[in-house]
C-alpha atoms as a PDB file:
ATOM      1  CA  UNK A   1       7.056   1.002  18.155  1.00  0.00           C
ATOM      2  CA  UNK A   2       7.332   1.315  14.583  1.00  0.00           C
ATOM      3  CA  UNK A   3       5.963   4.290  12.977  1.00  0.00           C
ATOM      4  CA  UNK A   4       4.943   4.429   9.389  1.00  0.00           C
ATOM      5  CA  UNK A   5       3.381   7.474   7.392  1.00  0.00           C
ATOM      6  CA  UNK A   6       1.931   6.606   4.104  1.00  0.00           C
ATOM      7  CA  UNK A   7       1.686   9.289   1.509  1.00  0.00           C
ATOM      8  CA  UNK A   8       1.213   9.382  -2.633  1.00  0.00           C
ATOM      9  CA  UNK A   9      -2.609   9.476  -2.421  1.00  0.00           C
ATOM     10  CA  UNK A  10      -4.477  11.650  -5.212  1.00  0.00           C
ATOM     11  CA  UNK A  11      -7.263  11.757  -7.810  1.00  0.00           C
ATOM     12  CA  UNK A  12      -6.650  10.149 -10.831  1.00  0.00           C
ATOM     13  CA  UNK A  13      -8.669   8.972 -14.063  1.00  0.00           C
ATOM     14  CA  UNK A  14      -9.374   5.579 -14.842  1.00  0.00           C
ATOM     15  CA  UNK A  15      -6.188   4.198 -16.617  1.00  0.00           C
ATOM     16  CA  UNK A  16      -4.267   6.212 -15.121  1.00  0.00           C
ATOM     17  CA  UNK A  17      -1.156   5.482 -12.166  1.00  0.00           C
ATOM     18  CA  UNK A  18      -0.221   6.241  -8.516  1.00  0.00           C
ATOM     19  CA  UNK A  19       2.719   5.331  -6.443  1.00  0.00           C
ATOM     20  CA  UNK A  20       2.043   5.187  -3.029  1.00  0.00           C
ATOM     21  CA  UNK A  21       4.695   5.251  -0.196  1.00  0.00           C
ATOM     22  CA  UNK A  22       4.938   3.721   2.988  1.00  0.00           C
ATOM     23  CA  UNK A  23       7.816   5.484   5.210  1.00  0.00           C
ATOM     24  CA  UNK A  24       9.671   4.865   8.755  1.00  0.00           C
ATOM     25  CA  UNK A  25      12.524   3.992  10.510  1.00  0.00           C
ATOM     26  CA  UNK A  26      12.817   0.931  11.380  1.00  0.00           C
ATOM     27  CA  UNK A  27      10.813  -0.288   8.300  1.00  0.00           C
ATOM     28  CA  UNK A  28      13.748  -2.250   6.797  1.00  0.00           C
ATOM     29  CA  UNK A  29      13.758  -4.700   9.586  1.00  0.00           C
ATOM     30  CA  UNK A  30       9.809  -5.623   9.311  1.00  0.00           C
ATOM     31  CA  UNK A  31       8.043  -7.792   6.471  1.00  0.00           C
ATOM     32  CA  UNK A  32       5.653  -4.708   5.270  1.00  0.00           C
ATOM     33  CA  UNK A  33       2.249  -5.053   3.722  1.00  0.00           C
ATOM     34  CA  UNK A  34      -0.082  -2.853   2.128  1.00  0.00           C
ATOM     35  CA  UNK A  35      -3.547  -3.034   2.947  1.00  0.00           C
ATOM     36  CA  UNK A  36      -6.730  -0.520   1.290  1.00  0.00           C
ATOM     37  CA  UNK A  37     -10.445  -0.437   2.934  1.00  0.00           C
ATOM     38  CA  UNK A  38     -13.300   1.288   0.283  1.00  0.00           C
ATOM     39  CA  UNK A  39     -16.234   2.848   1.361  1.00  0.00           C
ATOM     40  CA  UNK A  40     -18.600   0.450   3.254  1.00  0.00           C
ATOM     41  CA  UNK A  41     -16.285  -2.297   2.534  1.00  0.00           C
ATOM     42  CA  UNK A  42     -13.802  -3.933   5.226  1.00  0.00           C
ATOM     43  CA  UNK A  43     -10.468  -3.138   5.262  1.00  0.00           C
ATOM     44  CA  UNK A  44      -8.412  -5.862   2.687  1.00  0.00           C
ATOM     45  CA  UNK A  45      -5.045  -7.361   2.098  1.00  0.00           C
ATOM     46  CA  UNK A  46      -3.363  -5.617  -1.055  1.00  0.00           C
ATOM     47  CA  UNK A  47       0.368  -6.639  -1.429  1.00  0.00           C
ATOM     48  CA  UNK A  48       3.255  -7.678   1.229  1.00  0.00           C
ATOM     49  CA  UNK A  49       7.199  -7.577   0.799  1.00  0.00           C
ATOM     50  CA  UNK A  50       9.343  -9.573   3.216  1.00  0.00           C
ATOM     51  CA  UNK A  51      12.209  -8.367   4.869  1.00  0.00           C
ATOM     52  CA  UNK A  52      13.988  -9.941   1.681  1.00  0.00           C
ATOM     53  CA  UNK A  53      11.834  -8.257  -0.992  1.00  0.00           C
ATOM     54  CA  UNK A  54       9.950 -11.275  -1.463  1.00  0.00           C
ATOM     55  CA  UNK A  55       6.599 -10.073  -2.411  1.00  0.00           C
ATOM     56  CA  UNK A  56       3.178 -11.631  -2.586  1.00  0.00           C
ATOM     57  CA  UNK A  57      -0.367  -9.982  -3.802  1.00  0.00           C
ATOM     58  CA  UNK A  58      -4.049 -10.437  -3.508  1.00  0.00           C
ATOM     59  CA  UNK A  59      -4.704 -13.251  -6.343  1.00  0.00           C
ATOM     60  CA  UNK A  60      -7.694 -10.677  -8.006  1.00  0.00           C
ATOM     61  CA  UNK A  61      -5.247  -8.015  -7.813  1.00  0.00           C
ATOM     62  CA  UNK A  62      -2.259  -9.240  -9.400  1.00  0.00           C
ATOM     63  CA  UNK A  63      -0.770  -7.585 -12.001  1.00  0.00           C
ATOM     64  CA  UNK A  64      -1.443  -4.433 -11.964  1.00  0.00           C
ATOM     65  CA  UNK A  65      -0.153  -3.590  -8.121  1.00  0.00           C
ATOM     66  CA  UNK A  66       3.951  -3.533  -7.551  1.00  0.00           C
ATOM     67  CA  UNK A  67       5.242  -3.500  -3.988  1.00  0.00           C
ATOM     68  CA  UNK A  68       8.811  -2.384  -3.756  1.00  0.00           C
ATOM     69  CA  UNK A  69      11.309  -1.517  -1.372  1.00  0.00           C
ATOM     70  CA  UNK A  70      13.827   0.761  -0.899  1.00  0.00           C
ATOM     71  CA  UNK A  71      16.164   0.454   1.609  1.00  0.00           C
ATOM     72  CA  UNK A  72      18.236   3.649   1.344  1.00  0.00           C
ATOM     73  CA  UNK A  73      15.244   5.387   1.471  1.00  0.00           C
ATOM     74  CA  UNK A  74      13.734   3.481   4.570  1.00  0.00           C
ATOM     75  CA  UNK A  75      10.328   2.989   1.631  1.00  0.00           C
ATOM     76  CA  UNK A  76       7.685   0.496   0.660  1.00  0.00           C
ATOM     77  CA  UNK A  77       6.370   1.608  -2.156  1.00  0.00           C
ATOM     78  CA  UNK A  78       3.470   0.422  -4.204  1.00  0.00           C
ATOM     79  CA  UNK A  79       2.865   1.089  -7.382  1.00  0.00           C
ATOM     80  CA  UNK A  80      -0.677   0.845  -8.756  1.00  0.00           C
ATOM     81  CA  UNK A  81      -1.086   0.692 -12.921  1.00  0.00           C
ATOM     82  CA  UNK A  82      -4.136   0.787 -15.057  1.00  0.00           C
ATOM     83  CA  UNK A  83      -6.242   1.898 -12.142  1.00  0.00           C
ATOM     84  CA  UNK A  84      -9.884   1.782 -11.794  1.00  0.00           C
ATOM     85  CA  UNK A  85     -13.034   3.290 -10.024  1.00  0.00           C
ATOM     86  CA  UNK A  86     -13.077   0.202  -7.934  1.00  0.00           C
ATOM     87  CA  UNK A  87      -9.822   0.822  -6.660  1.00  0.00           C
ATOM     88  CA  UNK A  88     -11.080   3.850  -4.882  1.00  0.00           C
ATOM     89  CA  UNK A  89     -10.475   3.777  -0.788  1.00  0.00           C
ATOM     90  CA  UNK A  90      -7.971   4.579   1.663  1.00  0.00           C
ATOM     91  CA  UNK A  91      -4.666   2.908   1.399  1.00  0.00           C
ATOM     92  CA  UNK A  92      -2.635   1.724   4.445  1.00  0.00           C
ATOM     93  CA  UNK A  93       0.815  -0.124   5.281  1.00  0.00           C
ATOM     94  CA  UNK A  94       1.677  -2.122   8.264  1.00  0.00           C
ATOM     95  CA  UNK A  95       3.834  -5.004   9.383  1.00  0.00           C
ATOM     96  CA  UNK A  96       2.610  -7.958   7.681  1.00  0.00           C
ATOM     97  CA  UNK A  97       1.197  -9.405   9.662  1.00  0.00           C
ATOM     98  CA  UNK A  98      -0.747  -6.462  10.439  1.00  0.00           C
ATOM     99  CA  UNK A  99      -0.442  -5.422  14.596  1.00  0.00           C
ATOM    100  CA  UNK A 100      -3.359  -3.289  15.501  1.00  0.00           C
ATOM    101  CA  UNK A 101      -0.937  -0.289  17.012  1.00  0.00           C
ATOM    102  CA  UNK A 102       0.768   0.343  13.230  1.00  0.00           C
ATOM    103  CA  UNK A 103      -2.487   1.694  11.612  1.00  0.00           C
ATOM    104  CA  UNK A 104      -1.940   4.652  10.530  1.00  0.00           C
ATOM    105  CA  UNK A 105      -3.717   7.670   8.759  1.00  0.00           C
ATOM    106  CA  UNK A 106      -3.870   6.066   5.277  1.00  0.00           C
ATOM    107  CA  UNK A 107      -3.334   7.848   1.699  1.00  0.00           C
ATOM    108  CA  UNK A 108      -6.970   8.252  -0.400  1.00  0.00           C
ATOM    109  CA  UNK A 109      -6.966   6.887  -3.768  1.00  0.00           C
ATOM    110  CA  UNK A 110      -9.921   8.295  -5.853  1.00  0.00           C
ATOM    111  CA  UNK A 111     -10.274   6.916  -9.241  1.00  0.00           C
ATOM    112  CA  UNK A 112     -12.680   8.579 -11.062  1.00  0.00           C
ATOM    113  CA  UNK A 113     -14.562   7.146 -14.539  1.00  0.00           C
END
């Protein structure tokens, strides 16, 4: 079973940038997505990387979100620029598609205004 820890959470101001990462052996053989849930909102699709690097985002979120991989490092990693209030919630990776035993803890994002 693949095991992923996500980490690279914080507070940060509007405007302002976080890279999250998603770790785990094993990682470099899975197509990885990223995936955030806000308060009192359902959890949503955010970015996904195939086992190839080739990437694909959320239309309204394109642009300003970067998935990445590093495969020395065993690493998804998504950057997040220019980031806003609304981007607050609790950011999680998984396989893309997403199997129900890969959830993990997730890494908060609070944006404040």
């Amino acid at each position: 079973q693949l095991q992923l820890v996500e980490s690279g959470g914080g507070l940060v101001q509007a405007g302002g940038s976080l890279r999250l990462s998603c770790a785990g052996s094993g990682i470099n053989n899975r197509a990885i997505g990223w995936y955030r849930q806000a308060p009192g909102k359902q959890r949503e699709f955010v970015a996904r990387a195939s086992i190839t690097g080739v990437t694909s985002y959320q239309n309204s979120l394109r642009g300003r979100f970067t998935i990445t991989r590093d495969y020395d490092k065993n690493t998804v990693y998504l950057q997040i620029d220019s980031l806003k209030p609304e981007d607050t919630a609790v950011y999680y990776c998984n396989t893309w598609p997403p199997t129900t035993n890969n959830w993990g803890q997730g890494t908060q994002v609070t944006v404040s205004s």
